[in-house]
C-alpha atoms as a PDB file:
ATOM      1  CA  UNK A   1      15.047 -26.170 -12.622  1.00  0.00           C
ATOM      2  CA  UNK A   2      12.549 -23.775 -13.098  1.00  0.00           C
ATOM      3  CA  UNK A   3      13.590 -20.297 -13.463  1.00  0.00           C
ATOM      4  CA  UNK A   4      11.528 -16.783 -11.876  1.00  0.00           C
ATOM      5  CA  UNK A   5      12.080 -15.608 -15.683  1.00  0.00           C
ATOM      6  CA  UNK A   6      10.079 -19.052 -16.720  1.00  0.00           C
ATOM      7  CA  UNK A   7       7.194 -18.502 -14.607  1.00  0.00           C
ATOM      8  CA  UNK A   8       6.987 -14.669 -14.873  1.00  0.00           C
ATOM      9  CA  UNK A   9       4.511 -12.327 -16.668  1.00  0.00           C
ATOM     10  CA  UNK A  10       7.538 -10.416 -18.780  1.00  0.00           C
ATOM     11  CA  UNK A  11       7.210  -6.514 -19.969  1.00  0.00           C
ATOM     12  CA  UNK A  12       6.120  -5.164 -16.468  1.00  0.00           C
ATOM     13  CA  UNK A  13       4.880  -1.243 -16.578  1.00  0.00           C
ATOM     14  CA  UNK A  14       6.109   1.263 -13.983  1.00  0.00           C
ATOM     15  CA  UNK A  15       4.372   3.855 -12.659  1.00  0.00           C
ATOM     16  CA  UNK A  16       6.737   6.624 -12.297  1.00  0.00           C
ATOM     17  CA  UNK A  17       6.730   8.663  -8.498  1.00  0.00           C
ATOM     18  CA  UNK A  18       5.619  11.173  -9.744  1.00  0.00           C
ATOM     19  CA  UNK A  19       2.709  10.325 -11.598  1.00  0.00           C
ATOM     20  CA  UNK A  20      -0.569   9.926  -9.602  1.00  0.00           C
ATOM     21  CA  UNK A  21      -2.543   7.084  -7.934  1.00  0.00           C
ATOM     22  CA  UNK A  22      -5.194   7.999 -10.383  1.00  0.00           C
ATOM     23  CA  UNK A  23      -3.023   6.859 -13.309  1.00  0.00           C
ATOM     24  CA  UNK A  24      -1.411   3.964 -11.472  1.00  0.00           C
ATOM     25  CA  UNK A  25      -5.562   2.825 -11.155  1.00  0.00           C
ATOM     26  CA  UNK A  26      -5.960   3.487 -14.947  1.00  0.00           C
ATOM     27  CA  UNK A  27      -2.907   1.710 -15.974  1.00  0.00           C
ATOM     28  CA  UNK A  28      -3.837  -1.384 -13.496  1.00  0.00           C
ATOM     29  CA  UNK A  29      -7.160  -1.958 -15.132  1.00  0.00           C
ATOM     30  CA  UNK A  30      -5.741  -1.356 -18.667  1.00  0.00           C
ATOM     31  CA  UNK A  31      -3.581  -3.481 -17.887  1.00  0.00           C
ATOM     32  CA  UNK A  32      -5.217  -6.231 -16.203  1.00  0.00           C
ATOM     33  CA  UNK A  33      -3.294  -6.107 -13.071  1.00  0.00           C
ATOM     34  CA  UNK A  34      -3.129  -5.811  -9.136  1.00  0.00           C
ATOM     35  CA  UNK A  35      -0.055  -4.436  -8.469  1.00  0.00           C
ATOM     36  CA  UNK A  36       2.374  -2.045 -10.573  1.00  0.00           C
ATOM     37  CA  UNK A  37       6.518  -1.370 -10.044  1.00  0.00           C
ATOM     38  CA  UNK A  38       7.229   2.493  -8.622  1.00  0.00           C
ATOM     39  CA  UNK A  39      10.155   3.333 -10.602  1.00  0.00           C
ATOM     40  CA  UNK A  40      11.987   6.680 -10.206  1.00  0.00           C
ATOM     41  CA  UNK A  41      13.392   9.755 -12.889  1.00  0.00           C
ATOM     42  CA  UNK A  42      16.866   7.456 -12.520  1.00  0.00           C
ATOM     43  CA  UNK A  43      14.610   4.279 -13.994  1.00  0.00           C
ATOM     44  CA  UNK A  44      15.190   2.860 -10.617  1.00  0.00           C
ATOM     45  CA  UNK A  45      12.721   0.756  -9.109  1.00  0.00           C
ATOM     46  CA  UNK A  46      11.406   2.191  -5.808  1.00  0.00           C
ATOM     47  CA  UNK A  47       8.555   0.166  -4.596  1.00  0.00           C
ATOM     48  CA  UNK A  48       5.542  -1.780  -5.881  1.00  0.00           C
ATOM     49  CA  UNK A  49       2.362  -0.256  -5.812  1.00  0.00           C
ATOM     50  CA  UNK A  50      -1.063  -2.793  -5.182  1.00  0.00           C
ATOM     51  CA  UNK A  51      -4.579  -2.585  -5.760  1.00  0.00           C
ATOM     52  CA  UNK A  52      -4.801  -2.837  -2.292  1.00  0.00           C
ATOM     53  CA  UNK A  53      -2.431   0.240  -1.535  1.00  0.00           C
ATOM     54  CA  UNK A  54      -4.856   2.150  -3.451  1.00  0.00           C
ATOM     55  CA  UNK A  55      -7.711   1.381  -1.536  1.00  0.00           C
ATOM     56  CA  UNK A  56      -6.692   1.358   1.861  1.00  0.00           C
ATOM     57  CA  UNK A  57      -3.546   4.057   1.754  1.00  0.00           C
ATOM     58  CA  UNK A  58      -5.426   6.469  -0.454  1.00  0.00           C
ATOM     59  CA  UNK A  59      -9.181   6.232  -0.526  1.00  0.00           C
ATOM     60  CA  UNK A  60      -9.682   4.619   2.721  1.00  0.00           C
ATOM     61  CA  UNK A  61      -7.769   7.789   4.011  1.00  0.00           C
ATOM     62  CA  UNK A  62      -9.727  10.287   2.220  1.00  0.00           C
ATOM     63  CA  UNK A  63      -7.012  11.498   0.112  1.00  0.00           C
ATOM     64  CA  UNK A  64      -7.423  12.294  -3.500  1.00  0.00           C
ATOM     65  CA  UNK A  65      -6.103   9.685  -6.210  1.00  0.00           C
ATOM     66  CA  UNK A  66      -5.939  12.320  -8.773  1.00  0.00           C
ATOM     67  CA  UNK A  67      -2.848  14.624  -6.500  1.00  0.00           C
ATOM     68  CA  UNK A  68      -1.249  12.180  -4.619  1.00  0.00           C
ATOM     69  CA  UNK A  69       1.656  10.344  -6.044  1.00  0.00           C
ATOM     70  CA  UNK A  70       2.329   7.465  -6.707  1.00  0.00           C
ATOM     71  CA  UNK A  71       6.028   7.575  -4.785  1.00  0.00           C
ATOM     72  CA  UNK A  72       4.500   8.538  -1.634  1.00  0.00           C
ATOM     73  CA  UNK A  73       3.043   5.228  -1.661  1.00  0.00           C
ATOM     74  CA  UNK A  74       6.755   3.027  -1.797  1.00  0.00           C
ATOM     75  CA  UNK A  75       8.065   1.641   0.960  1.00  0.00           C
ATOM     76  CA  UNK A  76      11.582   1.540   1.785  1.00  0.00           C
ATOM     77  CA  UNK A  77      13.404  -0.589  -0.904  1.00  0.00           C
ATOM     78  CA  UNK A  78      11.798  -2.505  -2.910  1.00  0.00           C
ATOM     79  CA  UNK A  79      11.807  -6.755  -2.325  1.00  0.00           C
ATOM     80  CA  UNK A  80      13.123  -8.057  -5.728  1.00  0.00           C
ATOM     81  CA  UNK A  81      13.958 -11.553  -7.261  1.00  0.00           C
ATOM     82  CA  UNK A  82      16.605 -12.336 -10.166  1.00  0.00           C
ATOM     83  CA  UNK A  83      15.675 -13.446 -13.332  1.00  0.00           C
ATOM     84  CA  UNK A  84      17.587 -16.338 -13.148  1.00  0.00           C
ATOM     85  CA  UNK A  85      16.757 -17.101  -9.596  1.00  0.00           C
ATOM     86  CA  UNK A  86      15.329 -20.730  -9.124  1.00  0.00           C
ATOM     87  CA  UNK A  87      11.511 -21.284  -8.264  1.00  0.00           C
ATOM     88  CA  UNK A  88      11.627 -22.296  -4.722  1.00  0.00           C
ATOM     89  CA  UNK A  89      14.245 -18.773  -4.109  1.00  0.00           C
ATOM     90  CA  UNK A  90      11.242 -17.546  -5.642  1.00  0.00           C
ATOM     91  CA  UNK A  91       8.874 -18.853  -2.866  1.00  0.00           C
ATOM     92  CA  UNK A  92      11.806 -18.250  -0.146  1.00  0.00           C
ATOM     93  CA  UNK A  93      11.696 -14.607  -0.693  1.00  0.00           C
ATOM     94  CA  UNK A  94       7.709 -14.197  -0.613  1.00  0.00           C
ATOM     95  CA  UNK A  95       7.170 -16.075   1.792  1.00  0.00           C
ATOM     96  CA  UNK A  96      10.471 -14.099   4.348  1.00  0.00           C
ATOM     97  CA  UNK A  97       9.006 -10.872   3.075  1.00  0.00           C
ATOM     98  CA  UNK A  98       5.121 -11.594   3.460  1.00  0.00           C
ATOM     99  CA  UNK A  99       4.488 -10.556  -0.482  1.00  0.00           C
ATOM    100  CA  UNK A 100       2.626 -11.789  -3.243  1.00  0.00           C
ATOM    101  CA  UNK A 101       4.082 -10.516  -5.975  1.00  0.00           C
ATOM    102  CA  UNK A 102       8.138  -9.334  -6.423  1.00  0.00           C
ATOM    103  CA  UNK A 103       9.467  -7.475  -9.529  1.00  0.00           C
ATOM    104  CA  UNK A 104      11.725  -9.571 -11.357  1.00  0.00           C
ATOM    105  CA  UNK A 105      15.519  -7.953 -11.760  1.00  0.00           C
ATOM    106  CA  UNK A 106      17.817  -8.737 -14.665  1.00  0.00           C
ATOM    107  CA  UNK A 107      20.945  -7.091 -13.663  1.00  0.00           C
ATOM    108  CA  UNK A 108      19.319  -3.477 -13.072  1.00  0.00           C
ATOM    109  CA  UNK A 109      17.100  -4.174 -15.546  1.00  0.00           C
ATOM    110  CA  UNK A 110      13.013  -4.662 -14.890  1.00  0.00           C
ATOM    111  CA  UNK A 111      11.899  -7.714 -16.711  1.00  0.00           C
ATOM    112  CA  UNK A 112       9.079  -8.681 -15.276  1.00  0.00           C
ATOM    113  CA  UNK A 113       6.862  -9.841 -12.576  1.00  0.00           C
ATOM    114  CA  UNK A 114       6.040 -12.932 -10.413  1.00  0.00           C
ATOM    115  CA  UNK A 115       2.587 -13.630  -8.763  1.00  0.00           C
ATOM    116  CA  UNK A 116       1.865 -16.104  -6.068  1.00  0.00           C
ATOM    117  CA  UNK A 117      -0.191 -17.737  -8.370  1.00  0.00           C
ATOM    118  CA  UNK A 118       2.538 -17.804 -11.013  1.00  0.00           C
ATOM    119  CA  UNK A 119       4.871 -19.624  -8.445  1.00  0.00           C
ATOM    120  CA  UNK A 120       1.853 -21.955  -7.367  1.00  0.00           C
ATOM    121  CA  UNK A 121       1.872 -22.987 -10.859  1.00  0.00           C
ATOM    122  CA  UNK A 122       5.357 -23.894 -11.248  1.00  0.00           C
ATOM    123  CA  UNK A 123       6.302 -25.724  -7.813  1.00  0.00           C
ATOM    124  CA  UNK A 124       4.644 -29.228  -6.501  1.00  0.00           C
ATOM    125  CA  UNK A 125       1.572 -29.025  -4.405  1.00  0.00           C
ATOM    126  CA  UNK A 126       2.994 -29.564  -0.857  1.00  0.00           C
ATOM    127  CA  UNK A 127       5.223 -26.884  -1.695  1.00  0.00           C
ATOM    128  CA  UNK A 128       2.138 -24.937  -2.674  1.00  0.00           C
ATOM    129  CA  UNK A 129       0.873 -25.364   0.262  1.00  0.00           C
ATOM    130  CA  UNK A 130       3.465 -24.055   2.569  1.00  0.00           C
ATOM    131  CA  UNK A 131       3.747 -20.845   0.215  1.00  0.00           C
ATOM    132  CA  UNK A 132      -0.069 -20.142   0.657  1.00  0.00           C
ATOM    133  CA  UNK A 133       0.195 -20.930   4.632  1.00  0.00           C
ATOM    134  CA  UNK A 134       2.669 -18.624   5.036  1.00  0.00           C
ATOM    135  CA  UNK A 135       1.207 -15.344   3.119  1.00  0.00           C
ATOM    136  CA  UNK A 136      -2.212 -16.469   4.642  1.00  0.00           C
ATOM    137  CA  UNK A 137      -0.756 -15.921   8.465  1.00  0.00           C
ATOM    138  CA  UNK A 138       0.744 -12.825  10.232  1.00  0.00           C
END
């Protein structure tokens, strides 16, 4: 059975709440990614921050990148997935909690990250399918 640490992109960065949106951007595009962990002073994750979040939560409000925090941007706690958690749990939980991506947990530890297309990749098509259908509606 395939495993969420299998299919995973391992050595996820936080952003820290403190630190701004500005630097969350920066760190995104160094990085190559859409979406970035919030963790806290405690090392605790708080949220996941998207490209999207950016966008719509900070420029599309007229705020500025560069003072607002990244924190102010989590909401409530933080949908996770174990690291030993089976693919289709994997799908389960995205698709219940409308995400595309979910911070992978080992213990308290962060390990990683898994995308919808990392899933897509590891489960049969019909399967694919549903997963897509379900983030695609409201």
């Amino acid at each position: 059975m395939t495993k969420a640490r299998d299919i995973m992109s391992p050595g996820a960065e936080c952003i820290g709440t403190d630190e701004s949106v500005q630097l969350a951007a920066e760190k995104m595009r160094r990085l190559g990614v859409g979406a970035l962990p919030i963790c806290g002073q405690d090392n605790k994750l708080k949220g996941v921050l998207t490209d999207r979040d950016i966008t719509v939560k900070v420029l599309g409000a007229g705020r500025d990148p560069q003072t607002t925090p990244a924190g102010e941007l989590a909401q409530g706690e933080a949908v996770t997935i174990g690291a030993d958690d089976d693919a289709e749990e994997v799908m389960a939980t995205m698709t219940q909690h409308k995400v595309r991506r979910l911070p992978v947990i080992d213990g308290h530890d962060l390990v990683g990250m898994v995308a919808q297309a990392d899933v897509a990749r590891a489960l049969p098509d019909p399967e694919v399918g549903d997963l897509l259908e379900a983030l695609s509606t409201d």
